[in-house]
C-alpha atoms as a PDB file:
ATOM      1  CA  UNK A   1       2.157  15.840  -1.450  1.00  0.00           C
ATOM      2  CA  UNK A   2       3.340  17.141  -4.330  1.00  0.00           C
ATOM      3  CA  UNK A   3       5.608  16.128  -7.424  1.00  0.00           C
ATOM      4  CA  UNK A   4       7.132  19.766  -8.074  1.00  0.00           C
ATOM      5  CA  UNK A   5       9.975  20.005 -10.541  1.00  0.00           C
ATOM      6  CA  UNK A   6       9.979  16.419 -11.356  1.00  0.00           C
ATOM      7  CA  UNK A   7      11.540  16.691 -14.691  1.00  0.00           C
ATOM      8  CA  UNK A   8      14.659  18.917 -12.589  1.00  0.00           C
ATOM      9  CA  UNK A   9      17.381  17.014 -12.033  1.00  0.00           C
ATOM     10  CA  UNK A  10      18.378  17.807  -8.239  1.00  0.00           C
ATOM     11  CA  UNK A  11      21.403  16.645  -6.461  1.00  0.00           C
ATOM     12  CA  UNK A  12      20.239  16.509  -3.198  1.00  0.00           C
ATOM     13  CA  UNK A  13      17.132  16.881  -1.064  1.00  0.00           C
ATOM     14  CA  UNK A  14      15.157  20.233  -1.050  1.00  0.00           C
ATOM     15  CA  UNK A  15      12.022  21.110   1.139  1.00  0.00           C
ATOM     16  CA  UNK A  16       8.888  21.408  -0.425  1.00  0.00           C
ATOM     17  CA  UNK A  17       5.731  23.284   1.240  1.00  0.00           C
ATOM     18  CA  UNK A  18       4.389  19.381   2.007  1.00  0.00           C
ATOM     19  CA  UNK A  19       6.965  17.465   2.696  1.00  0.00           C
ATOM     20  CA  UNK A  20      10.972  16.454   1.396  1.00  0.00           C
ATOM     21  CA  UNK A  21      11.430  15.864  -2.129  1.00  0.00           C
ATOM     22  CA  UNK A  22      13.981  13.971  -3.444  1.00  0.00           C
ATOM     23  CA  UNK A  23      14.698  14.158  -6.977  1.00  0.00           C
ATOM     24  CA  UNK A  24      11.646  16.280  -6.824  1.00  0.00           C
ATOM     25  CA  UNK A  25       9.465  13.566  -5.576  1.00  0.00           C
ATOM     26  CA  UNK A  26       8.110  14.255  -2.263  1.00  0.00           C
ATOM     27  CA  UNK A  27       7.725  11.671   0.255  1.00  0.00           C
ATOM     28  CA  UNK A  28       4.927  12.365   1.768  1.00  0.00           C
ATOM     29  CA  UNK A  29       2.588   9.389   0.880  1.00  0.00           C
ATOM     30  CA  UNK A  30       4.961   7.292   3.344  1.00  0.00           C
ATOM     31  CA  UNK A  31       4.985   9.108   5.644  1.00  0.00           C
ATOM     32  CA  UNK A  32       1.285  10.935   5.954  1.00  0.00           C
ATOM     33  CA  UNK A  33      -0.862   7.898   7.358  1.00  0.00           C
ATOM     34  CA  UNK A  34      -4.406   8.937   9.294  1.00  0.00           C
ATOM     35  CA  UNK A  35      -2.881  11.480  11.218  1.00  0.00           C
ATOM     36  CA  UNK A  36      -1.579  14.759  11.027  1.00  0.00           C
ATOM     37  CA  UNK A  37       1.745  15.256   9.801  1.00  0.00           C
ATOM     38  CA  UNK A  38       4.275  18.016  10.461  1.00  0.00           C
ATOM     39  CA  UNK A  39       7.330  18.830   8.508  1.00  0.00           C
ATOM     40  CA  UNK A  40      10.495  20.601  10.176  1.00  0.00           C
ATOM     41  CA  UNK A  41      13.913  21.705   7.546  1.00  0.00           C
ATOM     42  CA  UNK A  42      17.509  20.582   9.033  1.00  0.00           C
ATOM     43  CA  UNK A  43      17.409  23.442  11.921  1.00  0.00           C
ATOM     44  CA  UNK A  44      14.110  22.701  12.679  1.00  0.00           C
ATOM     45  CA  UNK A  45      12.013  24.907  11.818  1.00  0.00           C
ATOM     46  CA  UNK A  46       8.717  24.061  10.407  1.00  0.00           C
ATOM     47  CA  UNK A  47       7.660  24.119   6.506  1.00  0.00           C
ATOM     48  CA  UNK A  48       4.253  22.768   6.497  1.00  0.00           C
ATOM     49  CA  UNK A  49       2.199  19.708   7.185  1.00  0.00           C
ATOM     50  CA  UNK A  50      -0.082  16.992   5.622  1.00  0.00           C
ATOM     51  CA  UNK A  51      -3.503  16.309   7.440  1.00  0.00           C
ATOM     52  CA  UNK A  52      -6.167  13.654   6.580  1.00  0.00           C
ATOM     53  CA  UNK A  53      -9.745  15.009   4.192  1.00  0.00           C
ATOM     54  CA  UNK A  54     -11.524  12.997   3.144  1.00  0.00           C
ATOM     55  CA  UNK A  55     -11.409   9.158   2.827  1.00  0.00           C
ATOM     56  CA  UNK A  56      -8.272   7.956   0.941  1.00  0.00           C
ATOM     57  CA  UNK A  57      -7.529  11.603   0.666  1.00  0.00           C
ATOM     58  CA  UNK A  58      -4.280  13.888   2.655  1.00  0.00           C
ATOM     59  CA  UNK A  59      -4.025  17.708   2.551  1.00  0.00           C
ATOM     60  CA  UNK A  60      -0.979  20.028   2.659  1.00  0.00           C
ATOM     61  CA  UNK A  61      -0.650  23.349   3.584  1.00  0.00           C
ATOM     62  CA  UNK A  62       2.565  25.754   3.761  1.00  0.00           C
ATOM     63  CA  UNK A  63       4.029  26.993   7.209  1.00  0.00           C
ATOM     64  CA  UNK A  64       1.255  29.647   6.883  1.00  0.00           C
ATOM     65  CA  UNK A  65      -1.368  27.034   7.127  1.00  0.00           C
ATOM     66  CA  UNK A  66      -2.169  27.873   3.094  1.00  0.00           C
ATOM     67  CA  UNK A  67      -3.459  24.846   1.004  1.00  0.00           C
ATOM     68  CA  UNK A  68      -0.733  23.468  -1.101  1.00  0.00           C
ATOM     69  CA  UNK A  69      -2.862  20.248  -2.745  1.00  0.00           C
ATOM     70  CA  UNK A  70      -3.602  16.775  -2.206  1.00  0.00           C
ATOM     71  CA  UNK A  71      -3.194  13.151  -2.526  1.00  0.00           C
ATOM     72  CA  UNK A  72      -5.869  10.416  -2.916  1.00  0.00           C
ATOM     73  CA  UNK A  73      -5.030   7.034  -1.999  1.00  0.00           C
ATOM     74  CA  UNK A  74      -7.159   3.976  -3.044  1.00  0.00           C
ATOM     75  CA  UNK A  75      -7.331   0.976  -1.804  1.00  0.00           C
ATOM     76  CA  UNK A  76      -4.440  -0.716  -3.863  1.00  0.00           C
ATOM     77  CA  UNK A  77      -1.859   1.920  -2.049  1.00  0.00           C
ATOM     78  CA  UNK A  78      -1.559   3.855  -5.692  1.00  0.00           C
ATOM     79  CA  UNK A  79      -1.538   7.468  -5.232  1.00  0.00           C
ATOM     80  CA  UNK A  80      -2.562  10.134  -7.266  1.00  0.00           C
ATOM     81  CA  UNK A  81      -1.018  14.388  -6.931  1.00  0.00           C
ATOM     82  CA  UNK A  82      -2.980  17.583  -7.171  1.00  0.00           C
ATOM     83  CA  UNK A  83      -2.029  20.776  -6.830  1.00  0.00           C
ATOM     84  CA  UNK A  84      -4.004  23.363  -5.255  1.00  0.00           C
ATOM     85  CA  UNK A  85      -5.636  24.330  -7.876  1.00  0.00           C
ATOM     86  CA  UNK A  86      -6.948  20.715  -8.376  1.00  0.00           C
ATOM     87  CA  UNK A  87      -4.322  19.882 -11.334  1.00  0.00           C
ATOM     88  CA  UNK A  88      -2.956  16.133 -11.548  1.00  0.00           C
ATOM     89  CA  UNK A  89       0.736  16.114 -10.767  1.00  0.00           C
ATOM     90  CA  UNK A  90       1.685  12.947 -10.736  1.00  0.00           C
ATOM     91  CA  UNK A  91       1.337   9.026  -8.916  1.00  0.00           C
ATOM     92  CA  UNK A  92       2.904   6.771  -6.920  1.00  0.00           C
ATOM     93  CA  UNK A  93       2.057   2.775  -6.972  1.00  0.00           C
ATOM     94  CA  UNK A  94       3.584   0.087  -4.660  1.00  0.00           C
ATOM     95  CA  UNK A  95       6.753  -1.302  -6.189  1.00  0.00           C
ATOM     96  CA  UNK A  96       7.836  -5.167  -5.142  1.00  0.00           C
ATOM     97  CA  UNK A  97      10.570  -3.144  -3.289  1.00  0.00           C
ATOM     98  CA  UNK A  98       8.510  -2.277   0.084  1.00  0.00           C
ATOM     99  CA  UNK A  99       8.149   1.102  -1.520  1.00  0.00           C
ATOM    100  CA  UNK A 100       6.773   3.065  -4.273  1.00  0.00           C
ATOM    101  CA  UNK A 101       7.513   3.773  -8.429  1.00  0.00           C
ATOM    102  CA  UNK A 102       6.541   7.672  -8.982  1.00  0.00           C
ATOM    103  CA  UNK A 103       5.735   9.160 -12.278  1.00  0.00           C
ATOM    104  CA  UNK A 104       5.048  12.535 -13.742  1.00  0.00           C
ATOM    105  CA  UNK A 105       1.219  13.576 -14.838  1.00  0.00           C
ATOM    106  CA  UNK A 106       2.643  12.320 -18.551  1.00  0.00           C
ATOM    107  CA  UNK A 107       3.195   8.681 -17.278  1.00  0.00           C
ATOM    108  CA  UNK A 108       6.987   9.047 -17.342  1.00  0.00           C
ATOM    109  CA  UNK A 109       8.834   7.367 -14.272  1.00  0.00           C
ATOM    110  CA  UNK A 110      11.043   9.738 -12.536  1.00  0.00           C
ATOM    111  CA  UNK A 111      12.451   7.683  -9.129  1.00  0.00           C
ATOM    112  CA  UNK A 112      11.475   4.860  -6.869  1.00  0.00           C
ATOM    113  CA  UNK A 113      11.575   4.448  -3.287  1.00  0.00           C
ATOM    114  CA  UNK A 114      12.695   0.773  -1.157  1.00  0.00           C
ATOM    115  CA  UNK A 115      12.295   0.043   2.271  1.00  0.00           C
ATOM    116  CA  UNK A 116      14.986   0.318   4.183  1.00  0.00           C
ATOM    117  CA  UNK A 117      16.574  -1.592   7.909  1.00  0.00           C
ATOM    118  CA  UNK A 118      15.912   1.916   9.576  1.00  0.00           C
ATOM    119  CA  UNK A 119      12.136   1.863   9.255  1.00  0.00           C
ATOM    120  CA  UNK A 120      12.451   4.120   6.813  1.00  0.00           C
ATOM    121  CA  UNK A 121      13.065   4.499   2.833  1.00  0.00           C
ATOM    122  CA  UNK A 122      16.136   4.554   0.463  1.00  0.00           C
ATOM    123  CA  UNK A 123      14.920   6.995  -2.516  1.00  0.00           C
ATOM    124  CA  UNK A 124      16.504   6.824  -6.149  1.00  0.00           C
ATOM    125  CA  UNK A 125      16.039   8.696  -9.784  1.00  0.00           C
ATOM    126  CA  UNK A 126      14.904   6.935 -12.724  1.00  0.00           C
ATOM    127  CA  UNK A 127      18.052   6.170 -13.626  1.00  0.00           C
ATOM    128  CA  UNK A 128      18.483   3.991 -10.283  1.00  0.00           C
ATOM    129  CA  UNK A 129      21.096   6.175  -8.874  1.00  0.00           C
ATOM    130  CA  UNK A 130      20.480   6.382  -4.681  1.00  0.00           C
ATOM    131  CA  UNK A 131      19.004  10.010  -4.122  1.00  0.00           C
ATOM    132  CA  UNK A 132      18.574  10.008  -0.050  1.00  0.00           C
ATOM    133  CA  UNK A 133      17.067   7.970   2.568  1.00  0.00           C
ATOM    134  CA  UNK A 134      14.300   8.302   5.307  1.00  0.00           C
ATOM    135  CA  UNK A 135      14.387   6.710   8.976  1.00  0.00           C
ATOM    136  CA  UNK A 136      11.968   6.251  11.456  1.00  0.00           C
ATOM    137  CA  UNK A 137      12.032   8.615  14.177  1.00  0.00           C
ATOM    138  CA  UNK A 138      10.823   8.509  17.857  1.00  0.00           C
ATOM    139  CA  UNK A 139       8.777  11.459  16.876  1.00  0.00           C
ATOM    140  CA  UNK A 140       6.191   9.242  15.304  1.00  0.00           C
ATOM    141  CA  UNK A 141       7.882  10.388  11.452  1.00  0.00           C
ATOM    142  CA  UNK A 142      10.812  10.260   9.627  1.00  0.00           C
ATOM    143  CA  UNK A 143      13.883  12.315   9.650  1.00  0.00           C
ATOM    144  CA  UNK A 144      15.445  12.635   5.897  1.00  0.00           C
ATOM    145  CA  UNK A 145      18.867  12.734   4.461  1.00  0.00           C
ATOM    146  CA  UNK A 146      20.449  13.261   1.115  1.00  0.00           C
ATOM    147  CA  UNK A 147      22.874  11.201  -0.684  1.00  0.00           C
ATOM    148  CA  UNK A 148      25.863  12.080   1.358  1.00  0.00           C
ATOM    149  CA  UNK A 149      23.858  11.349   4.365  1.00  0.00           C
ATOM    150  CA  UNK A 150      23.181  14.793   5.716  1.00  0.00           C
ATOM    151  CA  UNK A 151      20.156  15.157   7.552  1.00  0.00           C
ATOM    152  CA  UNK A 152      17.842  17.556   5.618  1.00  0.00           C
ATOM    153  CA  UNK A 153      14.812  17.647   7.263  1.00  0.00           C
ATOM    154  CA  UNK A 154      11.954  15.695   9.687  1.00  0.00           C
ATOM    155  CA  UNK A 155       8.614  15.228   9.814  1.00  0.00           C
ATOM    156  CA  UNK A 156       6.724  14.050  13.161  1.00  0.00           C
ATOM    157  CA  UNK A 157       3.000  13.629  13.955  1.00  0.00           C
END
């Protein structure tokens, strides 16, 4: 996972080499669980995937199987963001929401997430302002749509 252009304000979803970002938070943390993870744009063609490292720890690579970064997960469900060349992007921590707060590697919040009746996630800015949303998918993953509720992406395992 990785929190790329987090201070860019985006209107809608955009692909990112490890996941879906919205609002340039990408969602792979909830999605990317102890297995392998693949991640498909809107016509379905692939973009990367997430796999498990070490313990508490995911890696992503690009469609051309190139490491990305990382994310380490501790115990608590908090998540920490490298990049591939090791530098701290950013966390996540578990909100009272069912989902996650993320901030920037300076501390500042930039969206949250909430689960959602679809087995999936409703994502928002720091402003509070509804981003896109994640559902469940019979794929094992999610499948990922933007504010106006076009699908944007999937990821199965």
């Amino acid at each position: 996972m990785s929190i790329r252009s987090v201070s860019a304000a985006l209107a809608g979803l955009c692909l990112v080499t490890a996941g879906i970002s919205i609002a340039g938070i990408s969602i792979a943390p909830e999605t990317a669980r102890a297995e392998s993870t693949r991640y498909y744009d809107a016509r379905g063609r692939y973009t990367g995937s997430s796999r498990p490292g070490a313990a508490g720890s995911t890696r992503h690579y690009d469609r051309q199987g190139r490491y990305t970064g990382s994310t380490r997960t501790d115990s608590a469900g908090r998540s920490r963001y490298y990049d591939a060349r090791g530098q701290y992007e950013g966390t996540s921590r578990p909100n009272s929401r069912g989902g996650s707060d993320f901030y920037n590697a300076r501390g500042q919040r930039e969206g949250s997430s909430r689960a959602n009746s679809r087995g999936g996630y409703d994502y928002y800015d720091a402003q509070g302002r509804f981003q896109g949303s994640s559902r469940a998918n019979s794929r094992g993953g999610h499948d990922f749509y933007d504010a106006q509720g076009r699908r944007q992406g999937s990821s199965r395992r």
